[in-house]
PDB file of N, CA and C in Angstrom:
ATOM      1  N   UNK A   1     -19.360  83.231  38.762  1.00  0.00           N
ATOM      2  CA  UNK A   1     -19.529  82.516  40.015  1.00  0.00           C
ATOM      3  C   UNK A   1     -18.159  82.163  40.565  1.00  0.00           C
ATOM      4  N   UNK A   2     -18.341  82.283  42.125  1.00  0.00           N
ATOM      5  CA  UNK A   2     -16.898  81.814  42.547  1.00  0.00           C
ATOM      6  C   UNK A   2     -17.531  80.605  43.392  1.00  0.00           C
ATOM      7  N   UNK A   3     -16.481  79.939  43.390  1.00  0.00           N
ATOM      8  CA  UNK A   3     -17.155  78.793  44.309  1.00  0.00           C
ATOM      9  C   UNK A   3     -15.527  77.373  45.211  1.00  0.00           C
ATOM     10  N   UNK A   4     -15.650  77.429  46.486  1.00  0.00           N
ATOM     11  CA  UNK A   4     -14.780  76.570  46.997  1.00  0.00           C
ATOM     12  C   UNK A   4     -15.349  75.948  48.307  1.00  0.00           C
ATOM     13  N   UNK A   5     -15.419  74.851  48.398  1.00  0.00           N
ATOM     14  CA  UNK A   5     -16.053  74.054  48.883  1.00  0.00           C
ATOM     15  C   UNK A   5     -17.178  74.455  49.129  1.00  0.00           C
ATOM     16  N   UNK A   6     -17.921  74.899  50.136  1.00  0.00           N
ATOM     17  CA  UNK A   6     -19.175  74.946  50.195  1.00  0.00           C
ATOM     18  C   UNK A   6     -19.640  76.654  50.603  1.00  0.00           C
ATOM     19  N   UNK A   7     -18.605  77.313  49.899  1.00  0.00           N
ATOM     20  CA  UNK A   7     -19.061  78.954  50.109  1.00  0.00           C
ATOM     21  C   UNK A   7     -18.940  79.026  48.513  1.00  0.00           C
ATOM     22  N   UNK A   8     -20.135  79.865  48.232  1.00  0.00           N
ATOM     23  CA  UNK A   8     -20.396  80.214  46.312  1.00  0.00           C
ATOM     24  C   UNK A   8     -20.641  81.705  46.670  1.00  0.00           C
ATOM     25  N   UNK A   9     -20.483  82.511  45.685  1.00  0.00           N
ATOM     26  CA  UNK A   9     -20.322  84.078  45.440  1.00  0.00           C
ATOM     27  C   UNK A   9     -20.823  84.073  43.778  1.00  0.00           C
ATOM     28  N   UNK A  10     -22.147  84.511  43.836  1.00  0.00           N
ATOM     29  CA  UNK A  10     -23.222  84.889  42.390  1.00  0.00           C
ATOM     30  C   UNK A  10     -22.708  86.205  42.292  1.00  0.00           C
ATOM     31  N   UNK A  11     -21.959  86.664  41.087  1.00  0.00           N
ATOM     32  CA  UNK A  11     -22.076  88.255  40.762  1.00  0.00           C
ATOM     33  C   UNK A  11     -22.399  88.111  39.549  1.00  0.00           C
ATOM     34  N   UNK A  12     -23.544  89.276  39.258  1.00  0.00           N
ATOM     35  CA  UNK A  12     -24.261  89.970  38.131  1.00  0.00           C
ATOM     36  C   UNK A  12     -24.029  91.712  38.199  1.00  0.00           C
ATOM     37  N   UNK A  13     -24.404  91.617  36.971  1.00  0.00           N
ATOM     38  CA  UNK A  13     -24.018  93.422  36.492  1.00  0.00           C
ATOM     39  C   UNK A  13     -25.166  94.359  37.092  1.00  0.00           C
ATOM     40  N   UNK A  14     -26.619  93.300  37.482  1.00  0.00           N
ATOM     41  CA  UNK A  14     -27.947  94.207  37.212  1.00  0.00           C
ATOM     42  C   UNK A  14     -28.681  93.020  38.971  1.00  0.00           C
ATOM     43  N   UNK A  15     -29.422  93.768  39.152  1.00  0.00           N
ATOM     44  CA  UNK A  15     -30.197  92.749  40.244  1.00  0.00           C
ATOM     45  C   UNK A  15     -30.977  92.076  39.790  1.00  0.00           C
ATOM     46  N   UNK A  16     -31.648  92.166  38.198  1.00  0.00           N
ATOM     47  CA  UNK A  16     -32.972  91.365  37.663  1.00  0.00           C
ATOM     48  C   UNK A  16     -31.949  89.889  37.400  1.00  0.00           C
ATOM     49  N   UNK A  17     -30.585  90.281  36.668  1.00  0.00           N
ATOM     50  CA  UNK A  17     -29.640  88.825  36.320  1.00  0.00           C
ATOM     51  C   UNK A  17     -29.301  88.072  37.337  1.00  0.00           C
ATOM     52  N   UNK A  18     -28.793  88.919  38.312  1.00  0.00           N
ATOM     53  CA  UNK A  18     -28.562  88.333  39.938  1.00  0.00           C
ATOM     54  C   UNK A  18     -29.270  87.598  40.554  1.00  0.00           C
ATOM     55  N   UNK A  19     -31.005  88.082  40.300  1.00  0.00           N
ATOM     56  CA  UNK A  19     -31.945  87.040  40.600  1.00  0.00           C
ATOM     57  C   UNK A  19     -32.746  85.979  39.923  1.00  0.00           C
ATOM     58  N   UNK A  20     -31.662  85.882  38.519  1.00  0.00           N
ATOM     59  CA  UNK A  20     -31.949  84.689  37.416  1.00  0.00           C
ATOM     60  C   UNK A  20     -31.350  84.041  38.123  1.00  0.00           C
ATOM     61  N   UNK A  21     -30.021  84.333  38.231  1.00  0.00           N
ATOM     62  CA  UNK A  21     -29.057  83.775  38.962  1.00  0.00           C
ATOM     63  C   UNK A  21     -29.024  82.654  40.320  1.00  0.00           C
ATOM     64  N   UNK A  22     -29.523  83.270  40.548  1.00  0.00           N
ATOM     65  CA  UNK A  22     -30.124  82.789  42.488  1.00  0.00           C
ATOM     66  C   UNK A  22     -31.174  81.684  41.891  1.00  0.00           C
ATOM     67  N   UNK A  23     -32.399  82.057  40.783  1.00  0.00           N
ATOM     68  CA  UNK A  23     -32.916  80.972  40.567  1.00  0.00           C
ATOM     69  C   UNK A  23     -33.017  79.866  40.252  1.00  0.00           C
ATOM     70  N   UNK A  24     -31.976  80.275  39.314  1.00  0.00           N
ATOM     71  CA  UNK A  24     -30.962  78.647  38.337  1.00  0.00           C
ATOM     72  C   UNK A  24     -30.113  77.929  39.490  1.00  0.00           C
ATOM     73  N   UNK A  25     -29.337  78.776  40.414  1.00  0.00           N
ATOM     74  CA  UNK A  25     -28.998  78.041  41.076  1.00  0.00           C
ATOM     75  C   UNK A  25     -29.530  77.442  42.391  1.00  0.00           C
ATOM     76  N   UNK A  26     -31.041  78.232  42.950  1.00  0.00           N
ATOM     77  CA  UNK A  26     -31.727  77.047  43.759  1.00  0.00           C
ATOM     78  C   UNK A  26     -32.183  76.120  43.205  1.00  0.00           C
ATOM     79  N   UNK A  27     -32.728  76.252  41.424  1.00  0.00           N
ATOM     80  CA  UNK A  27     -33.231  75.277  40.857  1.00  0.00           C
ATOM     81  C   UNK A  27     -32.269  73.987  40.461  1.00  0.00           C
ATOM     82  N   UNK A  28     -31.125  74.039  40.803  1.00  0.00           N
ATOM     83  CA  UNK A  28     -30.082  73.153  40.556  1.00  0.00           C
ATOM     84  C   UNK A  28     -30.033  72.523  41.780  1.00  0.00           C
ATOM     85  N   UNK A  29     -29.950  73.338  43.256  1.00  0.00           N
ATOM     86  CA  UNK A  29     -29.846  72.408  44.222  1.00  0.00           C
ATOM     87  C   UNK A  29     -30.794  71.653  44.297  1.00  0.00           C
ATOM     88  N   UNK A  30     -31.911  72.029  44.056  1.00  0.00           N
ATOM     89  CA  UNK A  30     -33.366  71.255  44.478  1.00  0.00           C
ATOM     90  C   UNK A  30     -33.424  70.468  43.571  1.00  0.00           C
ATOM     91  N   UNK A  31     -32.450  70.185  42.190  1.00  0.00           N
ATOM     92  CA  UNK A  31     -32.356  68.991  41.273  1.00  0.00           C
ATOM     93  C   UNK A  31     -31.442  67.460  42.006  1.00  0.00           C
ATOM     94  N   UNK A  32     -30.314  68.551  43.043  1.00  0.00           N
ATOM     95  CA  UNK A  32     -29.273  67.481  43.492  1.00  0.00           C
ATOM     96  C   UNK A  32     -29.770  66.929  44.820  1.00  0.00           C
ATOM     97  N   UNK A  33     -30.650  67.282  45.018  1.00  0.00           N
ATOM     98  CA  UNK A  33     -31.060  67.117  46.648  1.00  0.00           C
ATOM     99  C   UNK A  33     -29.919  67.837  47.808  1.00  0.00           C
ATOM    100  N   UNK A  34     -29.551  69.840  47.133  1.00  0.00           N
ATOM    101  CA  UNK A  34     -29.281  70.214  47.911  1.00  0.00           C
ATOM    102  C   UNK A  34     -30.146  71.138  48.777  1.00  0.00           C
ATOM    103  N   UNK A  35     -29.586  71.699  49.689  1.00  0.00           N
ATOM    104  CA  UNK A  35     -30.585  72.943  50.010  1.00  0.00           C
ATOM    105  C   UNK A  35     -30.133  74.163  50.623  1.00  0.00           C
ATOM    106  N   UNK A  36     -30.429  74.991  50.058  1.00  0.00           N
ATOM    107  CA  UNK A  36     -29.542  76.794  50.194  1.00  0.00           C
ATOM    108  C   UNK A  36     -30.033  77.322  51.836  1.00  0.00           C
ATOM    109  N   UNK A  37     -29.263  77.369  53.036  1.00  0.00           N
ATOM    110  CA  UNK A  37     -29.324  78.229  53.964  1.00  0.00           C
ATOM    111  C   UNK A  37     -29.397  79.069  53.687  1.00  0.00           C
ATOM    112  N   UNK A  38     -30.573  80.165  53.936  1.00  0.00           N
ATOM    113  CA  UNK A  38     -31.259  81.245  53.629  1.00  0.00           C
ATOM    114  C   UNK A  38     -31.099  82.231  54.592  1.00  0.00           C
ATOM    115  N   UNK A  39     -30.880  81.445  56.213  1.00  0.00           N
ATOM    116  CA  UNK A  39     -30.609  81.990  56.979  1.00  0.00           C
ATOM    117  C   UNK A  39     -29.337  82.602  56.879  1.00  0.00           C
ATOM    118  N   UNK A  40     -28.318  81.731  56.443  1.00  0.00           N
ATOM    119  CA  UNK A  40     -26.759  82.222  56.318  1.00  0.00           C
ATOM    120  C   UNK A  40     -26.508  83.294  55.367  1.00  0.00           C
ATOM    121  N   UNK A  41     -27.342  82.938  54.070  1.00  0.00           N
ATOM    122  CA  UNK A  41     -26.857  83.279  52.618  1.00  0.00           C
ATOM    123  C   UNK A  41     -27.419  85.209  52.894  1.00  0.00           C
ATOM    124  N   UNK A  42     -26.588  86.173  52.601  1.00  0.00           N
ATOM    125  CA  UNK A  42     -26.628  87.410  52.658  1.00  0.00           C
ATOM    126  C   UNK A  42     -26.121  87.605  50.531  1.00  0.00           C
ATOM    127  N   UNK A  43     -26.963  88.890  50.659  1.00  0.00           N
ATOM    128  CA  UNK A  43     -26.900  89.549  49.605  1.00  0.00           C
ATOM    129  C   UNK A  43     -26.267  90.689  49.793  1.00  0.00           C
ATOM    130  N   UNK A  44     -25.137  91.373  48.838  1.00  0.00           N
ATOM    131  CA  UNK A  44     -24.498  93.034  48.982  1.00  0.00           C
ATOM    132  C   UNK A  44     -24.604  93.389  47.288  1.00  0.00           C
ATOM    133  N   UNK A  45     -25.398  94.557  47.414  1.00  0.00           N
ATOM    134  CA  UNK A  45     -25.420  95.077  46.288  1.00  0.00           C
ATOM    135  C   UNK A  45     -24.479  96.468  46.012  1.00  0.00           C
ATOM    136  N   UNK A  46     -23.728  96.302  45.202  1.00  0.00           N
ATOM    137  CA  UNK A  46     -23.016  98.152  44.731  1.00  0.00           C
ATOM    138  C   UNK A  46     -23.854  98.795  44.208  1.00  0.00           C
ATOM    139  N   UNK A  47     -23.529  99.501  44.143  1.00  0.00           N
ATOM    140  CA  UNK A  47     -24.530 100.919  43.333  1.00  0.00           C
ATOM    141  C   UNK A  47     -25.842 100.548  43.003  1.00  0.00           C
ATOM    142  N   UNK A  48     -26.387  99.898  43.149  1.00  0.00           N
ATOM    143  CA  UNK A  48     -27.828  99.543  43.173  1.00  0.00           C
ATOM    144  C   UNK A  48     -28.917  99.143  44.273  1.00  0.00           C
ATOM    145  N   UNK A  49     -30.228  99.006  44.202  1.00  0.00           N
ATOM    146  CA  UNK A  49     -30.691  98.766  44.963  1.00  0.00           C
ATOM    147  C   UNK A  49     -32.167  97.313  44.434  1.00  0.00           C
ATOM    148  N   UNK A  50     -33.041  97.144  46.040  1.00  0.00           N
ATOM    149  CA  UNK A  50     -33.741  95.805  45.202  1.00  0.00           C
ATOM    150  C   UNK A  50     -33.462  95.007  46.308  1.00  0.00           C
ATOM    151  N   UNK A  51     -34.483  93.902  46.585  1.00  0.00           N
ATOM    152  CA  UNK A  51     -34.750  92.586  47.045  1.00  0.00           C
ATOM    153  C   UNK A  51     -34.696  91.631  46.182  1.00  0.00           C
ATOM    154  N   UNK A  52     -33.469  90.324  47.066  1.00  0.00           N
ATOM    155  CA  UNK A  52     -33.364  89.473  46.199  1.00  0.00           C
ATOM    156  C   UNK A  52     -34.197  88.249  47.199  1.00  0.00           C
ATOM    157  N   UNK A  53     -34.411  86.819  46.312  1.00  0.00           N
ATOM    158  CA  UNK A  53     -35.319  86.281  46.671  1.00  0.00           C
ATOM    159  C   UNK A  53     -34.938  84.605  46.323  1.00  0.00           C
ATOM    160  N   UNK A  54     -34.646  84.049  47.096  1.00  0.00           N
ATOM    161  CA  UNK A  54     -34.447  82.236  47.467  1.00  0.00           C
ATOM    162  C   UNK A  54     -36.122  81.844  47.811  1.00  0.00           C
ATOM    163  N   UNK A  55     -36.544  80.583  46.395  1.00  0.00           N
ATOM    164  CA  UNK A  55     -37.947  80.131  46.547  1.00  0.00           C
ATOM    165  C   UNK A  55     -38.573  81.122  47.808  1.00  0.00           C
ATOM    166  N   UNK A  56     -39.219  82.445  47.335  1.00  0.00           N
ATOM    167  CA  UNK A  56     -39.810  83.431  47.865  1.00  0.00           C
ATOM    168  C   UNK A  56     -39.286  83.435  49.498  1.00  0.00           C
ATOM    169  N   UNK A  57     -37.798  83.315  49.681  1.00  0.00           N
ATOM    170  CA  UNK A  57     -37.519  83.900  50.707  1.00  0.00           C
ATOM    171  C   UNK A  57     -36.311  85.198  50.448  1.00  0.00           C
ATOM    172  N   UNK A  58     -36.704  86.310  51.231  1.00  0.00           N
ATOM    173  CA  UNK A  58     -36.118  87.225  51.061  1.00  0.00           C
ATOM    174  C   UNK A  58     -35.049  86.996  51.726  1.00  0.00           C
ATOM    175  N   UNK A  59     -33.632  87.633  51.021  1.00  0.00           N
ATOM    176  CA  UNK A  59     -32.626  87.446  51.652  1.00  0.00           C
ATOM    177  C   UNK A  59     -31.712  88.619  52.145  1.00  0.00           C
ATOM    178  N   UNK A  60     -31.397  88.281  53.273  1.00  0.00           N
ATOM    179  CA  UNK A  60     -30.650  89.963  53.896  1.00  0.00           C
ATOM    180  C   UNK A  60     -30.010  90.450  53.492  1.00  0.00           C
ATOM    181  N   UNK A  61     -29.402  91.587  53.169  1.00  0.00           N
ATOM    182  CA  UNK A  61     -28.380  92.129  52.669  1.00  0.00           C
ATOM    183  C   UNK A  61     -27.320  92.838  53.578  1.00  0.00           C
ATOM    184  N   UNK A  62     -26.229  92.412  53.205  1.00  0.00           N
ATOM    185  CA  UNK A  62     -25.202  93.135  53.818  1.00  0.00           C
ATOM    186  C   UNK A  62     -24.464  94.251  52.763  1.00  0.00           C
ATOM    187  N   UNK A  63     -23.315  94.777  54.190  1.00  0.00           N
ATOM    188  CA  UNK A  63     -22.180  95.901  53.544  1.00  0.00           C
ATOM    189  C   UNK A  63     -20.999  95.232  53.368  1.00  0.00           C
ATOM    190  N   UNK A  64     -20.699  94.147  54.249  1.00  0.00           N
ATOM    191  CA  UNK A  64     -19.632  93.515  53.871  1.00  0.00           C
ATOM    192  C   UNK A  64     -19.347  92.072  54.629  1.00  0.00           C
ATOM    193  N   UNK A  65     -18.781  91.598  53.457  1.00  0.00           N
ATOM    194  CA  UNK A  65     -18.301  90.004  54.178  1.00  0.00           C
ATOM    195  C   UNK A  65     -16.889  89.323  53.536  1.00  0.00           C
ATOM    196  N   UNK A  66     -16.632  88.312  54.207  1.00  0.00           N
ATOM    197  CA  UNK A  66     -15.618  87.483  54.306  1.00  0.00           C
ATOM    198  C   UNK A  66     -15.797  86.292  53.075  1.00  0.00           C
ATOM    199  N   UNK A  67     -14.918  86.271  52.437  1.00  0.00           N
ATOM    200  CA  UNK A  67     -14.612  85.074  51.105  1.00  0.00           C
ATOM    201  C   UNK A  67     -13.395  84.769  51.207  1.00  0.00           C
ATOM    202  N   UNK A  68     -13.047  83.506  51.526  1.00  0.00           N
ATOM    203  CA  UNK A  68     -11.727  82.883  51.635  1.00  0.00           C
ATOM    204  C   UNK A  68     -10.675  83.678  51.969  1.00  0.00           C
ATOM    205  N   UNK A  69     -10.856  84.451  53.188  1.00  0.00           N
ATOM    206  CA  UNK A  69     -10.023  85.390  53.837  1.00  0.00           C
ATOM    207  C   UNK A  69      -9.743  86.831  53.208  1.00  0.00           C
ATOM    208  N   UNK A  70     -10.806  87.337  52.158  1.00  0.00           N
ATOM    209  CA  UNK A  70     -10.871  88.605  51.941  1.00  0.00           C
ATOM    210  C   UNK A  70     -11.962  89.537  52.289  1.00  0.00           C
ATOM    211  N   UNK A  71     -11.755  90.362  52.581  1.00  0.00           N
ATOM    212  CA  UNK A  71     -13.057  91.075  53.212  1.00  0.00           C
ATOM    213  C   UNK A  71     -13.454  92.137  52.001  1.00  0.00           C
ATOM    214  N   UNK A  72     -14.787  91.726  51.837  1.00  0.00           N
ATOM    215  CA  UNK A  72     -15.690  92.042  50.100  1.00  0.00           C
ATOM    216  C   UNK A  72     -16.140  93.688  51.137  1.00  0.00           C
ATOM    217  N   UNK A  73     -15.945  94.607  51.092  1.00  0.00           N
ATOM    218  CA  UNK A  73     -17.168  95.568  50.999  1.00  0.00           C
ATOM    219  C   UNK A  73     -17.501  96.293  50.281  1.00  0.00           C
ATOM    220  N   UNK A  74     -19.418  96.624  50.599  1.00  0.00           N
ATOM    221  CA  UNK A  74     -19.864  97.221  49.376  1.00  0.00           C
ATOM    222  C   UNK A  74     -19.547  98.663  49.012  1.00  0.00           C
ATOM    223  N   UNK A  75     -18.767  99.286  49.883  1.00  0.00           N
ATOM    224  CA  UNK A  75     -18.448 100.734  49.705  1.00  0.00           C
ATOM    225  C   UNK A  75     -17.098 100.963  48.812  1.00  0.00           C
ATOM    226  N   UNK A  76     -15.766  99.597  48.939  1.00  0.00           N
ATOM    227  CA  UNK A  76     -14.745  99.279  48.324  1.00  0.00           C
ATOM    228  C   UNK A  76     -14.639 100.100  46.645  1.00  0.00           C
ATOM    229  N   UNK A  77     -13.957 100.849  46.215  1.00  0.00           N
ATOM    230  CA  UNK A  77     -13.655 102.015  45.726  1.00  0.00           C
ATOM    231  C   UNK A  77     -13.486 101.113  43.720  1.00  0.00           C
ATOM    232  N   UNK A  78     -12.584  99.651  44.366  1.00  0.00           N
ATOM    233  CA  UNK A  78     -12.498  98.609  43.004  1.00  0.00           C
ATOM    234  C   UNK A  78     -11.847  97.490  43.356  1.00  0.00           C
ATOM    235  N   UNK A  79     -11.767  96.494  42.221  1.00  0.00           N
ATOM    236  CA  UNK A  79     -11.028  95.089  42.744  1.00  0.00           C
ATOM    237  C   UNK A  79      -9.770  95.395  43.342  1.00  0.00           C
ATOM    238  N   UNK A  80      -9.139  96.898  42.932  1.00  0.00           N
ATOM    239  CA  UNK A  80      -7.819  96.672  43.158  1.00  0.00           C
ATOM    240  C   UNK A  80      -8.022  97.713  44.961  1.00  0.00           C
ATOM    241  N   UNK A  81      -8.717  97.848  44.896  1.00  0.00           N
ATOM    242  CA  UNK A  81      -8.800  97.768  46.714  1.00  0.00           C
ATOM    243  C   UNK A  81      -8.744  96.650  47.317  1.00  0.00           C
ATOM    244  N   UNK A  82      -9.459  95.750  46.947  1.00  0.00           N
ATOM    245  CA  UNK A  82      -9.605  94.588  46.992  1.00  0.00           C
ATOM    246  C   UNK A  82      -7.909  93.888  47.130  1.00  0.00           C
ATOM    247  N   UNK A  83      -7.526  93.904  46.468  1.00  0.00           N
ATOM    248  CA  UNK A  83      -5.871  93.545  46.464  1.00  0.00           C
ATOM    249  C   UNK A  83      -5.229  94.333  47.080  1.00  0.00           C
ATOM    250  N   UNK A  84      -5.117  95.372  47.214  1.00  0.00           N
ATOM    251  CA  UNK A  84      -4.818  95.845  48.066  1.00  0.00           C
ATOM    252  C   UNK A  84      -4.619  95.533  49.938  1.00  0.00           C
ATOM    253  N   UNK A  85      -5.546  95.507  50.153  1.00  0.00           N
ATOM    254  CA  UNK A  85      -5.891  95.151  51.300  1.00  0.00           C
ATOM    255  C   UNK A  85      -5.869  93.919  51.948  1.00  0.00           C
ATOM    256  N   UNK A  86      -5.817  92.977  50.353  1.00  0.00           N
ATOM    257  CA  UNK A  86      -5.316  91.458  51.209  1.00  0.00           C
ATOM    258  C   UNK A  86      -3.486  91.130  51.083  1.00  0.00           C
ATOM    259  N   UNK A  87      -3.531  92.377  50.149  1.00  0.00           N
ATOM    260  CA  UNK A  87      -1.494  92.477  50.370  1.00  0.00           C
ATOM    261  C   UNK A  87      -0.956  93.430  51.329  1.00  0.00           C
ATOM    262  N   UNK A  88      -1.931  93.730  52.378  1.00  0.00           N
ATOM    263  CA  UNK A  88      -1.738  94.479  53.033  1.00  0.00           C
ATOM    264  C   UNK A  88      -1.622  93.508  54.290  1.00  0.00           C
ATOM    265  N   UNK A  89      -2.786  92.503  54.021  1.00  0.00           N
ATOM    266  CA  UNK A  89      -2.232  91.568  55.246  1.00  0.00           C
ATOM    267  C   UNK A  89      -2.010  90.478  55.329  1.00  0.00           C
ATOM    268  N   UNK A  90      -1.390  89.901  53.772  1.00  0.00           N
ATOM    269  CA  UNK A  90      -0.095  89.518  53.796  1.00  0.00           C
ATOM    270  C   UNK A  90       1.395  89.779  54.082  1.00  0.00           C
ATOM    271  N   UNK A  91       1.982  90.891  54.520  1.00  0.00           N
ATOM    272  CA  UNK A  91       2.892  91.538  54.779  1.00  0.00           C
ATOM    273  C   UNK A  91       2.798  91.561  55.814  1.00  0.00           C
ATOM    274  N   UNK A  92       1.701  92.152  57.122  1.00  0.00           N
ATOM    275  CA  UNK A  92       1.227  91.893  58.242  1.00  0.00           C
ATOM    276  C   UNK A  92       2.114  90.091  58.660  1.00  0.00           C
ATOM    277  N   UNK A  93       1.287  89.362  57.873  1.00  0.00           N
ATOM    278  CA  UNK A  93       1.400  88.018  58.067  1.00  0.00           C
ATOM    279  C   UNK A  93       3.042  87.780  57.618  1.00  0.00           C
ATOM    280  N   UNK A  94       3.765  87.769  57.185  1.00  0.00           N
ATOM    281  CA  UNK A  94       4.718  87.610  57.001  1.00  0.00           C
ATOM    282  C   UNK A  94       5.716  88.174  57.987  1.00  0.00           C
ATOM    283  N   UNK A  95       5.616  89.648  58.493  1.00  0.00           N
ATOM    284  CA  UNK A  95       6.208  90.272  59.311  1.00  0.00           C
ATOM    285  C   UNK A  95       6.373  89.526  60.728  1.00  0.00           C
ATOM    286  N   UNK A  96       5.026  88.662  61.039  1.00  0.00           N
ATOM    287  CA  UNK A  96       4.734  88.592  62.520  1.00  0.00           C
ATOM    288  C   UNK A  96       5.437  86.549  62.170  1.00  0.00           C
ATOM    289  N   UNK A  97       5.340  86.273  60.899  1.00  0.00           N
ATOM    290  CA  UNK A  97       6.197  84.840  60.873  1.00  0.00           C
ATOM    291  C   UNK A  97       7.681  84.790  61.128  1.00  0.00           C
ATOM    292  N   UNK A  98       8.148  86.172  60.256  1.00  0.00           N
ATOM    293  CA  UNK A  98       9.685  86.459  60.738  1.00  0.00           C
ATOM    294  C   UNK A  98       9.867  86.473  61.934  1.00  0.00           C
ATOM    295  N   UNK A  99       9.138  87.545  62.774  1.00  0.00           N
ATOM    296  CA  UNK A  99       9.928  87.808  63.966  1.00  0.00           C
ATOM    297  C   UNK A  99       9.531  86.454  64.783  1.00  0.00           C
ATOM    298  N   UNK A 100       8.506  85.498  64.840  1.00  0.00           N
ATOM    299  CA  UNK A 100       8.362  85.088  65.520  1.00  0.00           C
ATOM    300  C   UNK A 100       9.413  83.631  65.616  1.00  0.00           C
ATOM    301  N   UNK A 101      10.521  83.615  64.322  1.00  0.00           N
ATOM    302  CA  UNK A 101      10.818  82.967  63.473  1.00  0.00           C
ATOM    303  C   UNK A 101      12.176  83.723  64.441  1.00  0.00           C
ATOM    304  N   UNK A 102      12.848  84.156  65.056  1.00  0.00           N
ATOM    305  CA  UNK A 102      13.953  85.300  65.041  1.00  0.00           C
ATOM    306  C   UNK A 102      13.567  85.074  66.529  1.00  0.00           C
ATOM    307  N   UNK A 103      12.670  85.088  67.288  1.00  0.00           N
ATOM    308  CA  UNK A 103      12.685  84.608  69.026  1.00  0.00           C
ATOM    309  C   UNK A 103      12.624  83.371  69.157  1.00  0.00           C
ATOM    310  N   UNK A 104      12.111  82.916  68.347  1.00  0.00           N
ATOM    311  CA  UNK A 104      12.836  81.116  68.378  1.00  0.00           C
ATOM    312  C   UNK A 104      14.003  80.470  68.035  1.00  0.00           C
ATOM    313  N   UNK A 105      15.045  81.719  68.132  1.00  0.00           N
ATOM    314  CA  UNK A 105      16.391  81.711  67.328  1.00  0.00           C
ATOM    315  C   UNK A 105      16.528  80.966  65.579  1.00  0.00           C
ATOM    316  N   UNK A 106      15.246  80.945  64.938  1.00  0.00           N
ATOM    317  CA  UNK A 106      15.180  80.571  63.390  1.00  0.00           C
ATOM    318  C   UNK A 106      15.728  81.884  62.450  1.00  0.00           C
ATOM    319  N   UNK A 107      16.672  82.585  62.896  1.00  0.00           N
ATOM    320  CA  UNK A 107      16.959  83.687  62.195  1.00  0.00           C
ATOM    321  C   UNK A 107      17.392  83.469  60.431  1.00  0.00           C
ATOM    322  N   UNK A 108      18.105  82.041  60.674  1.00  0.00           N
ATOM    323  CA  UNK A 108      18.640  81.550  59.398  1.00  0.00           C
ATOM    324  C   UNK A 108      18.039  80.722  58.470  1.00  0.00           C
ATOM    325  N   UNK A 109      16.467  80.473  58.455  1.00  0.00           N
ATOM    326  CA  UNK A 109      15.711  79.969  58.111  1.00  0.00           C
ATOM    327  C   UNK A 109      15.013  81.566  57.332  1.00  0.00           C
ATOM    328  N   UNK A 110      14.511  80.639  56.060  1.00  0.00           N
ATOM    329  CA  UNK A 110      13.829  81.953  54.908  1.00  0.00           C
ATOM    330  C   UNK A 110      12.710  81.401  55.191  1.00  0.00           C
ATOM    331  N   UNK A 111      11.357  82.261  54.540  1.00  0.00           N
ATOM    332  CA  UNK A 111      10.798  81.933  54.364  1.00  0.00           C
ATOM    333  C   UNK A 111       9.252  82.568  53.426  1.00  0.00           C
ATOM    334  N   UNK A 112       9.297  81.434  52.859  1.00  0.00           N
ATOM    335  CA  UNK A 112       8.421  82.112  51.327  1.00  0.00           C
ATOM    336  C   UNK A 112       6.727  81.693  51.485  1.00  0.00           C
ATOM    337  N   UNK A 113       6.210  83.117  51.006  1.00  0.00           N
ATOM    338  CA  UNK A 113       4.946  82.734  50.878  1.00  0.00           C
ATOM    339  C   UNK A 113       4.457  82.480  49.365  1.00  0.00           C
TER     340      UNK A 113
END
C-alpha cells in the first residue's frame, strides 16, 4: 500500500488479493467512520483482467493515472519506466528554473533539487 494524505494506491500480484484488499480496507473505513468515494476511486489492472468491487459497487477501471506527480500507466514496460519518466521531468523542471533564474539576472544563484 502506498498512502499520503488522502490518496492510497492497493497493489496485489492477482485480482482475487486485490479484492481482499479493497475489502479489508472498506472494512476498516466503515470501522473509523470513513467512507471510500467510489465515484473517484478507479481501478488499473496489468496483465490481467476482472471486476473489482467497493461494498458491491463496481469500480471503473482505468489505463492510467496520476500519484503524487507520477503518471502510473497500465501499458508502462516496468518501475524503471516509471523513473524514468519522472527524471525526465525533473530535468524539464530544473531547466525551465535555471533559465528563468538567468532572465531575472539570478545567474549566480545555484540551485539544488
Amino acid at each position: 500500500m502506498l498512502a499520503f494524505a488522502d490518496d492510497i494506491v492497493l497493489i496485489a500480484p492477482s485480482v482475487e488479493k486485490l479484492q481482499k484488499l479493497i475489502s479489508i480496507f472498506a472494512l476498516f473505513c466503515r470501522s473509523n467512520d470513513l467512507v471510500i468515494n467510489t465515484k473517484k476511486t478507479e481501478v488499473m489492472l496489468i496483465k490481467c483482467s476482472g471486476s473489482l468491487y467497493v461494498d458491491k459497487v463496481k469500480l471503473q477501471q482505468c489505463e492510467t493515472f496520476r500519484y503524487l506527480g507520477i503518471e502510473i500507466k497500465s501499458t508502462a514496460r516496468s518501475p524503471a519506466h516509471v523513473l524514468y519518466t519522472r527524471l525526465k521531468q525533473a530535468k524539464v523542471a530544473f531547466y525551465r528554473i535555471r533559465n528563468n533564474a538567468q532572465v531575472l539576472g539570478l545567474s549566480n544563484c545555484r540551485v539544488r533539487l
